[in-house]
PDB file of N, CA and C in Angstrom:
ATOM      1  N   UNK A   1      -1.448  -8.836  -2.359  1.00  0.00           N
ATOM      2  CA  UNK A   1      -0.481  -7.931  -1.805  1.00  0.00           C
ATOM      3  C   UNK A   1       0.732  -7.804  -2.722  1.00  0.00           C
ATOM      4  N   UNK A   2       0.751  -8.906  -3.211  1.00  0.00           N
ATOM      5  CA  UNK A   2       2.249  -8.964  -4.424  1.00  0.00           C
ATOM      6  C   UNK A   2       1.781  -7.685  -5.228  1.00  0.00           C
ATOM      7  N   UNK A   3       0.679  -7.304  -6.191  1.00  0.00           N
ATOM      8  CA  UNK A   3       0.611  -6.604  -6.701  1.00  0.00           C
ATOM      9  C   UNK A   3       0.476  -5.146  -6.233  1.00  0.00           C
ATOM     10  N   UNK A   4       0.127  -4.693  -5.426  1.00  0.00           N
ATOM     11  CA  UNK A   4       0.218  -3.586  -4.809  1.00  0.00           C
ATOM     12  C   UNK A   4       1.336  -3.088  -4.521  1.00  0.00           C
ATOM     13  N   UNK A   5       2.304  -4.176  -4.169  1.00  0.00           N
ATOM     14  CA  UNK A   5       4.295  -4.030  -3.914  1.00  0.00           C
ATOM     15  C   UNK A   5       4.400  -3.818  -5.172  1.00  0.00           C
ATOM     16  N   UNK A   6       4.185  -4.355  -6.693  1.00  0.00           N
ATOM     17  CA  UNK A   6       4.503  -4.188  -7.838  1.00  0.00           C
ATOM     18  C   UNK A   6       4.163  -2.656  -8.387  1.00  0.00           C
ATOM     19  N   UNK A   7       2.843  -2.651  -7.632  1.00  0.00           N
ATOM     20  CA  UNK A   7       2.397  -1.572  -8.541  1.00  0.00           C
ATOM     21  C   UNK A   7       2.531   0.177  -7.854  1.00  0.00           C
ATOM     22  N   UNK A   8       2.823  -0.052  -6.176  1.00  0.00           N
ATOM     23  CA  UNK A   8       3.955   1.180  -5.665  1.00  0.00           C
ATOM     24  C   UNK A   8       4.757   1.980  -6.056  1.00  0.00           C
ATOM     25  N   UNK A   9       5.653   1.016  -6.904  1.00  0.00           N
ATOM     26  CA  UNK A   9       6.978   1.421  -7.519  1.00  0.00           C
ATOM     27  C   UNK A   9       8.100   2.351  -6.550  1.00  0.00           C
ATOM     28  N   UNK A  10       8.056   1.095  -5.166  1.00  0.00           N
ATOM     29  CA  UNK A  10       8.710   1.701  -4.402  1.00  0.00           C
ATOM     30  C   UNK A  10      10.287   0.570  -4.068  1.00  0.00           C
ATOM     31  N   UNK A  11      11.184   1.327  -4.422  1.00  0.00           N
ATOM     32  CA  UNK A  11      12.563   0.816  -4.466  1.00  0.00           C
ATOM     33  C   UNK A  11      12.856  -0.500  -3.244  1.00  0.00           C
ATOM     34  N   UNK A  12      12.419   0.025  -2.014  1.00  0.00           N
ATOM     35  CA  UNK A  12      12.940  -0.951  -0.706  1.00  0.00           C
ATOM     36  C   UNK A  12      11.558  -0.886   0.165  1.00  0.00           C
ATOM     37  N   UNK A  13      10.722  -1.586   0.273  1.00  0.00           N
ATOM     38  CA  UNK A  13       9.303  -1.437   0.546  1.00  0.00           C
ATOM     39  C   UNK A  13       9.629  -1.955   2.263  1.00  0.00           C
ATOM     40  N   UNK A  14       9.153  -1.261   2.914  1.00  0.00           N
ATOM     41  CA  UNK A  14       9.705  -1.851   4.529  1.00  0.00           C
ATOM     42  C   UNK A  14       8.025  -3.058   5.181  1.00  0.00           C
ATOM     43  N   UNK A  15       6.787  -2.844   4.151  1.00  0.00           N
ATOM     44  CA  UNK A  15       5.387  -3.401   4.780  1.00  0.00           C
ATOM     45  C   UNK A  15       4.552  -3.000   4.063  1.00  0.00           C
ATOM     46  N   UNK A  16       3.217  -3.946   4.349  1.00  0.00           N
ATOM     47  CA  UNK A  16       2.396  -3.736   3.805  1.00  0.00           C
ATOM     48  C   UNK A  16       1.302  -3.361   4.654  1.00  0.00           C
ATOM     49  N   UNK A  17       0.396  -2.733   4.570  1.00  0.00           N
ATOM     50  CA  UNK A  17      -0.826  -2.571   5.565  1.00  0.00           C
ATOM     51  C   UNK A  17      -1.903  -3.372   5.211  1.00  0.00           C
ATOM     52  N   UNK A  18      -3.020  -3.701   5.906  1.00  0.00           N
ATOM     53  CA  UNK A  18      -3.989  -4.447   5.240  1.00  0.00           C
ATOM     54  C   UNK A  18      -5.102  -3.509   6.078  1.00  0.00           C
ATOM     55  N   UNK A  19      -5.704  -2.799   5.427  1.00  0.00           N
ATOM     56  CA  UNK A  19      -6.758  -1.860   6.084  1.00  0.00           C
ATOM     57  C   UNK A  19      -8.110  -2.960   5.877  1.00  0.00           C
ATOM     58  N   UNK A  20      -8.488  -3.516   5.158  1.00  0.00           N
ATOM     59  CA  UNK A  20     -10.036  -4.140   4.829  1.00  0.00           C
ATOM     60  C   UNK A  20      -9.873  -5.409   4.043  1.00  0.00           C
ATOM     61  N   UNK A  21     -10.731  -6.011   4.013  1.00  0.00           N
ATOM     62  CA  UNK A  21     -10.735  -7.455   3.275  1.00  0.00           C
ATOM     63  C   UNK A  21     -12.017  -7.926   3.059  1.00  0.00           C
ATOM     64  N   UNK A  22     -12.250  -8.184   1.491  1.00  0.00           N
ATOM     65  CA  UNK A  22     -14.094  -8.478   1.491  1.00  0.00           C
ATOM     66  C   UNK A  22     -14.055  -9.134   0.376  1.00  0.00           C
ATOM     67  N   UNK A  23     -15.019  -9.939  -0.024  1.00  0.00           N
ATOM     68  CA  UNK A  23     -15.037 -11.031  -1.713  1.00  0.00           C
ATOM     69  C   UNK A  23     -16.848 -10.880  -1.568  1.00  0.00           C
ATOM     70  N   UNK A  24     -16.664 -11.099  -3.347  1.00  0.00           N
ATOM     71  CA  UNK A  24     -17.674 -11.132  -3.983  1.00  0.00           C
ATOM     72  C   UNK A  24     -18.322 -12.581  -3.411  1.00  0.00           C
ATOM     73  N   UNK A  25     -19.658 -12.416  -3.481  1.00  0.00           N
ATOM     74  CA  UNK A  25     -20.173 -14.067  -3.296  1.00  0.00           C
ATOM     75  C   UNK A  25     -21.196 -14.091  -5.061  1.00  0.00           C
ATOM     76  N   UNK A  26     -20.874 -15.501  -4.910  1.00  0.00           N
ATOM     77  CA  UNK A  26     -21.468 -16.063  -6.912  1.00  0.00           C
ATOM     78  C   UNK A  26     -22.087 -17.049  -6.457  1.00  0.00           C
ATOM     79  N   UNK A  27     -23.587 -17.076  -5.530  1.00  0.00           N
ATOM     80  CA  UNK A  27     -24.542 -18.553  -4.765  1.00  0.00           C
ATOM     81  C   UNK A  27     -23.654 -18.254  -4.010  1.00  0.00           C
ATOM     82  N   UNK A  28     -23.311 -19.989  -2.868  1.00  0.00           N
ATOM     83  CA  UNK A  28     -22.438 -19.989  -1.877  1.00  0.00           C
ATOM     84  C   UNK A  28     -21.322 -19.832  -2.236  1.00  0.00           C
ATOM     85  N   UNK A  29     -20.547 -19.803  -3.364  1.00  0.00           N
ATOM     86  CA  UNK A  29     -19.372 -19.845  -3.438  1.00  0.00           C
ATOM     87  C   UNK A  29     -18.731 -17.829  -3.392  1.00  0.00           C
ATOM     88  N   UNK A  30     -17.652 -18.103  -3.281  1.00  0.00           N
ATOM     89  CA  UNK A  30     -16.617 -17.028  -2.868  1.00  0.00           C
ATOM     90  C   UNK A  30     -16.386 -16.563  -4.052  1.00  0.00           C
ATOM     91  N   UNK A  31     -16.604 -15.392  -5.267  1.00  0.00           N
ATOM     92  CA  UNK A  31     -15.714 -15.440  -6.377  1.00  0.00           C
ATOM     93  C   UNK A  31     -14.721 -15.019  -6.644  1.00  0.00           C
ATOM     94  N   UNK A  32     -14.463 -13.836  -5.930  1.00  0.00           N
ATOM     95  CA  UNK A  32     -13.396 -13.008  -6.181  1.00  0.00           C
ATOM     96  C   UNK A  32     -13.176 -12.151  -4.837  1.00  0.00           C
ATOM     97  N   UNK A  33     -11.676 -11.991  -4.381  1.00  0.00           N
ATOM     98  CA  UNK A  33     -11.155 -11.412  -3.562  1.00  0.00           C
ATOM     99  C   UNK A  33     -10.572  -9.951  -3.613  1.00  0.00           C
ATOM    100  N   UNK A  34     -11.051  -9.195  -2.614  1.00  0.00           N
ATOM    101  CA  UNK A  34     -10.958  -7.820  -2.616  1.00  0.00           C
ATOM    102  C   UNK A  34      -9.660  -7.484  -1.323  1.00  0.00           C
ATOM    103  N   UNK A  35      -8.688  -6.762  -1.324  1.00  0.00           N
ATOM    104  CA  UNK A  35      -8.177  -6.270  -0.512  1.00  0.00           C
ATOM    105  C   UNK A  35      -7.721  -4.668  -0.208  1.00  0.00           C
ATOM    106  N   UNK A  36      -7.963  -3.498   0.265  1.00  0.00           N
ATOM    107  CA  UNK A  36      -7.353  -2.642   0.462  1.00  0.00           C
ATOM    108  C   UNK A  36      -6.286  -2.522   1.117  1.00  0.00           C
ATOM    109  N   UNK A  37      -4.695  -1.623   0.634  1.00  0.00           N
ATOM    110  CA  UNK A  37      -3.282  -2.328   1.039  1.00  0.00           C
ATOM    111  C   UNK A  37      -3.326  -0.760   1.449  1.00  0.00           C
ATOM    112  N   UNK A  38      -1.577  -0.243   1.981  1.00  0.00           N
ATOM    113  CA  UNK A  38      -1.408   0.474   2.210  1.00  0.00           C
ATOM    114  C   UNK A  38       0.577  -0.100   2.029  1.00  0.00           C
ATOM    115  N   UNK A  39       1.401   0.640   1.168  1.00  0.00           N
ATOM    116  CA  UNK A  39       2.489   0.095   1.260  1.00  0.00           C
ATOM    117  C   UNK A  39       3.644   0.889   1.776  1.00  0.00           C
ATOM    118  N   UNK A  40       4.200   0.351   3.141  1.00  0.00           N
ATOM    119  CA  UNK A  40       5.327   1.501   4.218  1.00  0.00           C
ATOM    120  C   UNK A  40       6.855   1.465   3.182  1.00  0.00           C
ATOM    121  N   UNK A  41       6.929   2.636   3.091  1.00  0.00           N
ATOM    122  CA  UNK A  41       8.132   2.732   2.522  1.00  0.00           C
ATOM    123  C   UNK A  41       9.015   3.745   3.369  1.00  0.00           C
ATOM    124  N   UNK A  42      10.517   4.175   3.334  1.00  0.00           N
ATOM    125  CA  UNK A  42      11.095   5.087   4.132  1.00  0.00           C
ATOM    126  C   UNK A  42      11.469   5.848   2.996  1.00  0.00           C
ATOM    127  N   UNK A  43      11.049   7.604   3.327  1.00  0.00           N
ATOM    128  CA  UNK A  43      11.655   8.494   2.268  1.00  0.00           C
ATOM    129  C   UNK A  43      12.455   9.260   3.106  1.00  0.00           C
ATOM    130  N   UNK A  44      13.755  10.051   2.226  1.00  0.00           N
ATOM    131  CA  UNK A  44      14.427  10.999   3.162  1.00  0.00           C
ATOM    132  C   UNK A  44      13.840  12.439   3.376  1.00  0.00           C
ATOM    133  N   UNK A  45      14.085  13.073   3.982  1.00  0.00           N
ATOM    134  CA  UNK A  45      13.647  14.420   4.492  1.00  0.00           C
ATOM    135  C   UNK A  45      14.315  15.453   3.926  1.00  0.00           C
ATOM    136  N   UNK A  46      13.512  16.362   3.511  1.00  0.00           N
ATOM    137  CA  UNK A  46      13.954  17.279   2.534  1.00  0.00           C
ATOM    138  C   UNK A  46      14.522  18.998   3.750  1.00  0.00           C
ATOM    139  N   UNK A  47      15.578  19.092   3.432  1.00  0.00           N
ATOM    140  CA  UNK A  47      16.422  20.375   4.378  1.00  0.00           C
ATOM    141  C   UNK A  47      14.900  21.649   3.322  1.00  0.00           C
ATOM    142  N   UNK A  48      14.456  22.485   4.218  1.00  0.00           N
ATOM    143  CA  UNK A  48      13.669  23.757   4.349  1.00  0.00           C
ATOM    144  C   UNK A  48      14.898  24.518   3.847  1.00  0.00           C
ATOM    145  N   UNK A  49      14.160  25.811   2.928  1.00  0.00           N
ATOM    146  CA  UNK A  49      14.783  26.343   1.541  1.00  0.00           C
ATOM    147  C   UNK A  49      14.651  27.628   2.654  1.00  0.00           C
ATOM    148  N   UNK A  50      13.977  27.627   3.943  1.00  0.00           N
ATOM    149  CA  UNK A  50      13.827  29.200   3.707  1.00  0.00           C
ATOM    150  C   UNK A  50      14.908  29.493   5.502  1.00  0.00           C
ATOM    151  N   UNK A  51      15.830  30.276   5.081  1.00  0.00           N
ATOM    152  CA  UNK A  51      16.997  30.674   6.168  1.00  0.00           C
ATOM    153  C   UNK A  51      16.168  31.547   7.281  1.00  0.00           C
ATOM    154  N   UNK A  52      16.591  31.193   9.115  1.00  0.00           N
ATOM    155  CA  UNK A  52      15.979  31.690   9.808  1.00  0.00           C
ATOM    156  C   UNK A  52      17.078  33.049   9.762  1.00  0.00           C
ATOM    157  N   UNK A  53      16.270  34.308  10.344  1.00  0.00           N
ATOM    158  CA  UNK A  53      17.075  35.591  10.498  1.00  0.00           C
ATOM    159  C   UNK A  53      17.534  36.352  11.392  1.00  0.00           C
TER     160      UNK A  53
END
């Protein structure tokens, strides 16, 4: 999850999501860990360009 916050490149990160979680198996052993993230950030809202009439 550290890397997914790193690799966002989001200023003030409010969370992380964890949608899935799965690892490779090597025999019985575990080799490598898989995670799909999702990272909550707050953006501001952009004012609409077009004037009502």
């Amino acid at each position: 999850m550290i890397a997914a916050l790193k690799a966002s490149k989001v200023k003030d990160p409010l969370g992380v999501e964890v949608g899935r979680l799965w690892a490779e198996v090597d025999g019985t052993k575990l080799s490598r860990f898989h995670a799909s993230v999702k990272v909550a950030y707050r953006e501001g809202q952009r004012t609409s360009a077009r004037r009502a009439r």
